[in-house]
Structure formats: structure tokens, C-alpha cells
Protein backbone atom coordinates (compact mmCIF):
# COMPACT_ATOMS: atom_id res chain seq x y z
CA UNK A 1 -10.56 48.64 3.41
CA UNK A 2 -13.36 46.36 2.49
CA UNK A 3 -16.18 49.79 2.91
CA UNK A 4 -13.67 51.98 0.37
CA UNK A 5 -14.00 48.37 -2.38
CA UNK A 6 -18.04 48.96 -1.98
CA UNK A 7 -18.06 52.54 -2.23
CA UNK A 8 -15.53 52.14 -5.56
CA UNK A 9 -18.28 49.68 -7.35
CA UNK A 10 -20.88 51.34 -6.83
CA UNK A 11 -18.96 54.53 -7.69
CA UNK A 12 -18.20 52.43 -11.26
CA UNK A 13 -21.80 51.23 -11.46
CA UNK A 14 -22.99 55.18 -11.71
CA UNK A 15 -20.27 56.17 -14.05
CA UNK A 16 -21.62 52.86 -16.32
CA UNK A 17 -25.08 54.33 -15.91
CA UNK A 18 -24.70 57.67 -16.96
CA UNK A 19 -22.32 56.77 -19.73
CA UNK A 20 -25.45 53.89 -21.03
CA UNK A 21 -28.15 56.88 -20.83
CA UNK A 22 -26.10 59.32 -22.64
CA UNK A 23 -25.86 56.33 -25.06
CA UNK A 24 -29.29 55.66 -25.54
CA UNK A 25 -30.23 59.43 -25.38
CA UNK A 26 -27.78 60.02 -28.33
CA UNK A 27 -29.19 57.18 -30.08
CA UNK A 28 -33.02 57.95 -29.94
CA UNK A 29 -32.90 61.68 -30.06
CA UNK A 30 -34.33 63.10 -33.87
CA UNK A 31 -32.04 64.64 -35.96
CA UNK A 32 -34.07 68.09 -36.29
CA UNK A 33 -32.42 68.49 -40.26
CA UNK A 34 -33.66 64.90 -41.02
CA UNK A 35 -37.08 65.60 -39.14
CA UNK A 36 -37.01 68.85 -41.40
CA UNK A 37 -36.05 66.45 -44.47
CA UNK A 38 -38.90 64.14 -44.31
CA UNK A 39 -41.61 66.52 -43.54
CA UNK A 40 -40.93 68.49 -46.85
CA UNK A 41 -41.65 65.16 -48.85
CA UNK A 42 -45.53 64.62 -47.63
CA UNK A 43 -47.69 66.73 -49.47
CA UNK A 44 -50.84 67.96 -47.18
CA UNK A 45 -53.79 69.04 -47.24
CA UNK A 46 -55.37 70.93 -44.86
CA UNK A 47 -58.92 71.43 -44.23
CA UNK A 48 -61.04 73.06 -41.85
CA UNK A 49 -63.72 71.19 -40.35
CA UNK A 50 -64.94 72.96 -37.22
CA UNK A 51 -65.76 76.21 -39.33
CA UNK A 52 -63.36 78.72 -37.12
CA UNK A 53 -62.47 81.66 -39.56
CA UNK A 54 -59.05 80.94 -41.42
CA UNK A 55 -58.21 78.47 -39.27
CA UNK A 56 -56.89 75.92 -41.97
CA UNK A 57 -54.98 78.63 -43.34
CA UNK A 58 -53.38 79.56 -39.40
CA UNK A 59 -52.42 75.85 -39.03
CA UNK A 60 -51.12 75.78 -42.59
CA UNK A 61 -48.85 78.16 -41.93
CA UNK A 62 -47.79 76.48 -38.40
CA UNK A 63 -46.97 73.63 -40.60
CA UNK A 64 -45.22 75.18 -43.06
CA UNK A 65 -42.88 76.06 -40.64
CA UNK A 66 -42.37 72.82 -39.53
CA UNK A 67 -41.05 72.15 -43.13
CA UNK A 68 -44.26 69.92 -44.61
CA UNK A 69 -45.18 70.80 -48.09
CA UNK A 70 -48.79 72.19 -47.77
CA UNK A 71 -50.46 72.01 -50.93
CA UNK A 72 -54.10 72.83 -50.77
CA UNK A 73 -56.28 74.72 -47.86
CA UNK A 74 -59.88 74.74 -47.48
CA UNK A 75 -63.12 74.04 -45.91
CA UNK A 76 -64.19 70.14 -45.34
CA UNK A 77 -67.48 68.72 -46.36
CA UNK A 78 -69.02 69.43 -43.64
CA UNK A 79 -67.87 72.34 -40.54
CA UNK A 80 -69.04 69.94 -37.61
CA UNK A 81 -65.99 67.46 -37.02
CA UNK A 82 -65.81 67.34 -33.16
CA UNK A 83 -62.24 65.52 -33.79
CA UNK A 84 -59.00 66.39 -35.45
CA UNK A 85 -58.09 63.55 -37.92
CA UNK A 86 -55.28 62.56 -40.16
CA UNK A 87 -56.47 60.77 -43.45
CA UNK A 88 -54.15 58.87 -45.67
CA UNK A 89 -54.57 59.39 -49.30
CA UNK A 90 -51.44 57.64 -50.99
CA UNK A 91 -50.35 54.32 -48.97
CA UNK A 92 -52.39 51.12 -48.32
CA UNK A 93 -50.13 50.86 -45.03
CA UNK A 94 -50.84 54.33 -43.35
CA UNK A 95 -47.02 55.06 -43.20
CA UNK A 96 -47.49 58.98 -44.01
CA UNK A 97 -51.06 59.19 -41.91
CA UNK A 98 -48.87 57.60 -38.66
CA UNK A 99 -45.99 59.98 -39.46
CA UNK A 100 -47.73 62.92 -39.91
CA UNK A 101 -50.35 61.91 -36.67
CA UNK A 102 -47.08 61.55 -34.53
CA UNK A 103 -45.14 64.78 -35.96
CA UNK A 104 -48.65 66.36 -34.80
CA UNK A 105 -49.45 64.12 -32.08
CA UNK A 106 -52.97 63.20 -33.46
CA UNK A 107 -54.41 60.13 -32.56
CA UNK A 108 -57.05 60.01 -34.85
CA UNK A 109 -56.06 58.21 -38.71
CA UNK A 110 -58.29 57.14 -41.19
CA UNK A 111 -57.71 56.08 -44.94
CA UNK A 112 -59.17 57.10 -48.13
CA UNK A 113 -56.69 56.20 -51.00
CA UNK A 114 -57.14 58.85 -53.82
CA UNK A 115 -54.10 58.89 -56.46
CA UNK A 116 -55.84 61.86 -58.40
CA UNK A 117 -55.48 64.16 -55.29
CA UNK A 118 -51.74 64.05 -55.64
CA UNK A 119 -51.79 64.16 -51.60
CA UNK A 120 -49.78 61.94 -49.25
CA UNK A 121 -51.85 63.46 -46.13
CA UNK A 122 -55.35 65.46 -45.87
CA UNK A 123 -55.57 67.15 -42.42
CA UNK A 124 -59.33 67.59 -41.09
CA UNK A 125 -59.49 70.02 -38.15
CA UNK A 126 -61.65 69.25 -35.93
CA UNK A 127 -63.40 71.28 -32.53
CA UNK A 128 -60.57 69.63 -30.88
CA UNK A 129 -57.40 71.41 -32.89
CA UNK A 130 -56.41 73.95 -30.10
CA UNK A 131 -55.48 69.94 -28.41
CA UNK A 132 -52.83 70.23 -31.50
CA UNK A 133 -51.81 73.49 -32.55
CA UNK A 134 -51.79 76.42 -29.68
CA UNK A 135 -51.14 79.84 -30.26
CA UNK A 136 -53.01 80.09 -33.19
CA UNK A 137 -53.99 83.56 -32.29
CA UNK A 138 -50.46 84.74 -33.31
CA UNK A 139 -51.11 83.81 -37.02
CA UNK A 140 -52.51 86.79 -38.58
């Protein structure tokens, strides 16, 4: 009798276990219409850095898809960026730059206010972009 009392609580402790993950799963999981939401307020700009042909335009479209409101593509100052980085052109505290890096998963932010850009994000692609977008070779 007192084996069958064990095997009941630890029956209950696995019930309470799976009922707190499916909790916390429901909890932290992104709502893909409120994902969708936010990324059509930043306005981005994408530029090509590593000089591959059309390849802002490629990852513009990608992005595009994902909802974000791509305003301008082009070339970058200079076509020899070895890394991909996310600039923040609107907001002393880089809250678009850290949104935009994590929708991406970019690691690189930097910040260069500009309120005549009318740009929440620029987007510098970098040798490294294939780490970001893959199957580029789709886009025409």
C-alpha cells in the first residue's frame, strides 16, 4: 500500500510538470500577428555592403515578407563590410536596432541618430549575411 502512495505522487508531480511547461510555453511563445504588427511599424533601410549583385534588394524582399516596412535599398559607402550590422537611426535607447537585430538574429548594433532619414533601422550587409538570410538564391 505504502509503494502504490509513492507511485501516485510522483504520478501528480508529472501531471504538475507538464501542466507548468505548457504554462510557460503558452506564455512566452510570439504571437506571429503581433510579431507581423510590429515589424510593419520600423521603417528600414537596407544597404549592401559586401558588393554581391542585388543582394540588398534579395534581402529586402526576404524582409518584406516578414512584414517590415522597407523603405530605401542601396549600396553602402563603402562594399567591404566583413560584418552584418544593424544601425539605429531614430532612438537614443537602441529599442528598434535590438528589435530588429533579434527579429534577424544579428549581433552586431551600432547608432547613428539621423531624424532627416525618416528611418527607424538602416541594415548594412556585410560578407557575413548568408549567417542571416539563406536561400537567397531563390530571390530572382
Amino acid at each position: 500500500m505504502k509503494s502504490s502512495g509513492k507511485v501516485l505522487l510522483y504520478l501528480l508531480v508529472i501531471i504538475l510538470a507538464a501542466f507548468l511547461i505548457s504554462i510557460i510555453f503558452m506564455y512566452t511563445r510570439e504571437n506571429p500577428e503581433a510579431i507581423r504588427k510590429k515589424n510593419s511599424t520600423l521603417r528600414v533601410e537596407v544597404l549592401n555592403g559586401c558588393g554581391e549583385n542585388r543582394l540588398a534588394l534579395k534581402v529586402a524582399n526576404v524582409l518584406r515578407r516578414q512584414g517590415f516596412n522597407v523603405v530605401k535599398i542601396g549600396n553602402a559607402t563603402q562594399s567591404d563590410f566583413e560584418k552584418t550590422v544593424v544601425i539605429e537611426r531614430s532612438s537614443d535607447d537602441y529599442s528598434n536596432a535590438k528589435y530588429f537585430a533579434r527579429r534577424i538574429k544579428c549581433k552586431y548594433i551600432g547608432k547613428d541618430i539621423d531624424p532627416a532619414l525618416h528611418l527607424e533601422v538602416s541594415l548594412i550587409l556585410g560578407l557575413d549575411y548568408s549567417r542571416y538570410f539563406t536561400n537567397l538564391s531563390e530571390e530572382f
